[in-house]
Protein backbone atom coordinates (compact mmCIF):
# COMPACT_ATOMS: atom_id res chain seq x y z
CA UNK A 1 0.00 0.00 0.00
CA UNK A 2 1.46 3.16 -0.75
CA UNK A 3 -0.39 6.83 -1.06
CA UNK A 4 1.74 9.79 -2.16
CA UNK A 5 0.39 13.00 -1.86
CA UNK A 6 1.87 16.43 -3.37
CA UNK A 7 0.58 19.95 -3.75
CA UNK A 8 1.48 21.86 -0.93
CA UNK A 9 2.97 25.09 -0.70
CA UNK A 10 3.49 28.40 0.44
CA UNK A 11 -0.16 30.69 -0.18
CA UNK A 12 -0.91 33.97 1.01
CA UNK A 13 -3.85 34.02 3.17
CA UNK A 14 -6.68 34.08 0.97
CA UNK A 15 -5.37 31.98 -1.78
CA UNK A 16 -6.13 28.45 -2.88
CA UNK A 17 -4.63 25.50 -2.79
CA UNK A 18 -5.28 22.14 -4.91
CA UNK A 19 -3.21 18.38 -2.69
CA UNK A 20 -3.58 15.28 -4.95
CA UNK A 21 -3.03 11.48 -3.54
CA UNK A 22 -1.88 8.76 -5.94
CA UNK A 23 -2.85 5.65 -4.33
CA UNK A 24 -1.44 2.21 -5.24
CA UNK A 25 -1.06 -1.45 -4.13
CA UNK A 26 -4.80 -2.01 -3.31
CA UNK A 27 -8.17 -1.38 -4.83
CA UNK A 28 -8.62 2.16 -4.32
CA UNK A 29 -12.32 1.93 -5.55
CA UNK A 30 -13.08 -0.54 -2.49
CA UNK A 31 -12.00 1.78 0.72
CA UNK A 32 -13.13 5.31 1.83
CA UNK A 33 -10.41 8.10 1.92
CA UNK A 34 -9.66 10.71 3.82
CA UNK A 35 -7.75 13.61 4.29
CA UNK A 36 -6.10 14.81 7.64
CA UNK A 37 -3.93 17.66 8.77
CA UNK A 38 -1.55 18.18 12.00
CA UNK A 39 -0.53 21.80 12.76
CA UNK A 40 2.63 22.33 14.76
CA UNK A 41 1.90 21.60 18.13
CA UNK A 42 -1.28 20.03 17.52
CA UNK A 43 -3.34 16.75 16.96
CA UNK A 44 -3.61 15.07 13.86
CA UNK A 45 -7.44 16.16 13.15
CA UNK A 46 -10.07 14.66 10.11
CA UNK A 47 -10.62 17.44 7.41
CA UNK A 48 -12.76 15.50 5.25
CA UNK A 49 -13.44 12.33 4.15
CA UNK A 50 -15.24 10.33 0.94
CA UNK A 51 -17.18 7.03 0.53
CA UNK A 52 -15.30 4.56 -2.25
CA UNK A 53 -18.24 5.48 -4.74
CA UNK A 54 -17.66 9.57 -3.83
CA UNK A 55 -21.31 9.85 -3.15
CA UNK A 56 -21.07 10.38 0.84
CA UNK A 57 -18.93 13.38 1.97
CA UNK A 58 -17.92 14.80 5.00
CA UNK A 59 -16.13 17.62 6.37
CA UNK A 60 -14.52 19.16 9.88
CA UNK A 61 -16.74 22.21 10.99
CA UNK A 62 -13.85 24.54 10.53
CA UNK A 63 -13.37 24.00 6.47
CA UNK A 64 -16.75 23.36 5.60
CA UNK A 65 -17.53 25.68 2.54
CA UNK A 66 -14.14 26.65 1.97
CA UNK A 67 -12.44 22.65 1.60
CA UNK A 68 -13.94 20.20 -1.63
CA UNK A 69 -12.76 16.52 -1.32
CA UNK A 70 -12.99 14.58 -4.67
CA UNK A 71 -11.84 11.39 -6.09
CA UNK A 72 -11.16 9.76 -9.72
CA UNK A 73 -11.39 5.81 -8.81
CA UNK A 74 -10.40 5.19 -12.61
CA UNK A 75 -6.99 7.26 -12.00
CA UNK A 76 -6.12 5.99 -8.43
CA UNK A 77 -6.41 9.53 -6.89
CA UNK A 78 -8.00 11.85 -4.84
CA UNK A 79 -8.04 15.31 -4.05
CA UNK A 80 -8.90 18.19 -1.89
CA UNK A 81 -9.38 21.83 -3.19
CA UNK A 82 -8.62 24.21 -0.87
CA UNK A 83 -9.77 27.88 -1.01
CA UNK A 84 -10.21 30.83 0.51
CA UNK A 85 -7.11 29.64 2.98
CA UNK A 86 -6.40 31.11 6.57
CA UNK A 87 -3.28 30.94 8.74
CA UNK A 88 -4.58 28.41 10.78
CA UNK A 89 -4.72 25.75 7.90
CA UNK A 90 -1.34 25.80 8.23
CA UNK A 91 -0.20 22.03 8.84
CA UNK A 92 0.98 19.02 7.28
CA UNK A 93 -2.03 17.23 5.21
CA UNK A 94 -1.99 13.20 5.10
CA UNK A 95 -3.49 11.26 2.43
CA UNK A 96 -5.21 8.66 4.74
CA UNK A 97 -7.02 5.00 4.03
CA UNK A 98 -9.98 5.27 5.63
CA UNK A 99 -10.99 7.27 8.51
CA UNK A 100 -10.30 7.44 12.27
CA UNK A 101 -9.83 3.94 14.30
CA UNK A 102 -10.00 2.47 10.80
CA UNK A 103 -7.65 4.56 9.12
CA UNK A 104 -4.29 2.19 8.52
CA UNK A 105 -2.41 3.33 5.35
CA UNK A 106 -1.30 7.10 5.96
CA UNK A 107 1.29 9.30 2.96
CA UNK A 108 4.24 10.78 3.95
CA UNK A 109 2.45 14.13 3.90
CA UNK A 110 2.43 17.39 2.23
CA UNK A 111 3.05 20.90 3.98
CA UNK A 112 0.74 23.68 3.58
CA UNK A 113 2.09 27.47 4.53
CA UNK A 114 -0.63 29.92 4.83
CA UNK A 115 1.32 33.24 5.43
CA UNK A 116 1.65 36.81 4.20
């Protein structure tokens, strides 16, 4: 198993991000995904996570409106737009099979810099 994700960055608050995950070594169509995020000092916390079919969504309170999760089953990936971006979604985002006590493939992570 093996997810990769890439995409982060240094954005001025504001701005807009786009992560992608490549997923490989096991039917990505079968599992839900999800994307976390760990801020310095902080606990790893759920931004948002998909069903394997794409049709059930969620997100954390705090990105709601601003954070899209999608996936491409057919290309092995998913992704998570990110606009409208504020300091405090600065962190590390993870690229996660499944979600919470569940969740046991994580990526190596991607940094995300929102500063002026």
């Amino acid at each position: 198993v093996q997810l990769v994700e890439s995409g982060g960055g240094l954005v001025q608050p504001g701005g807009s991000l786009r992560l992608s995950c490549v997923a490989s070594g096991f039917v990505f169509s079968s599992y839900l995904m999800s994307w976390y995020r760990q801020a310095p000092g902080k606990e790893r916390e759920l931004v948002a996570g998909i069903s394997s079919g794409g049709g059930v969504i969620n997100y954390a309170g705090s990105v709601k409106g601003r954070f899209t999760i999608s996936r491409d089953n057919a290309k092995n990936m998913m992704y998570l737009q990110m606009n409208y971006l504020k300091p405090e979604d600065t962190a590390v985002y993870y690229c996660t099979r499944g979600r919470g006590a569940a969740a046991d493939a994580w990526g190596q992570g991607t940094l995300v810099t929102v500063s002026s």
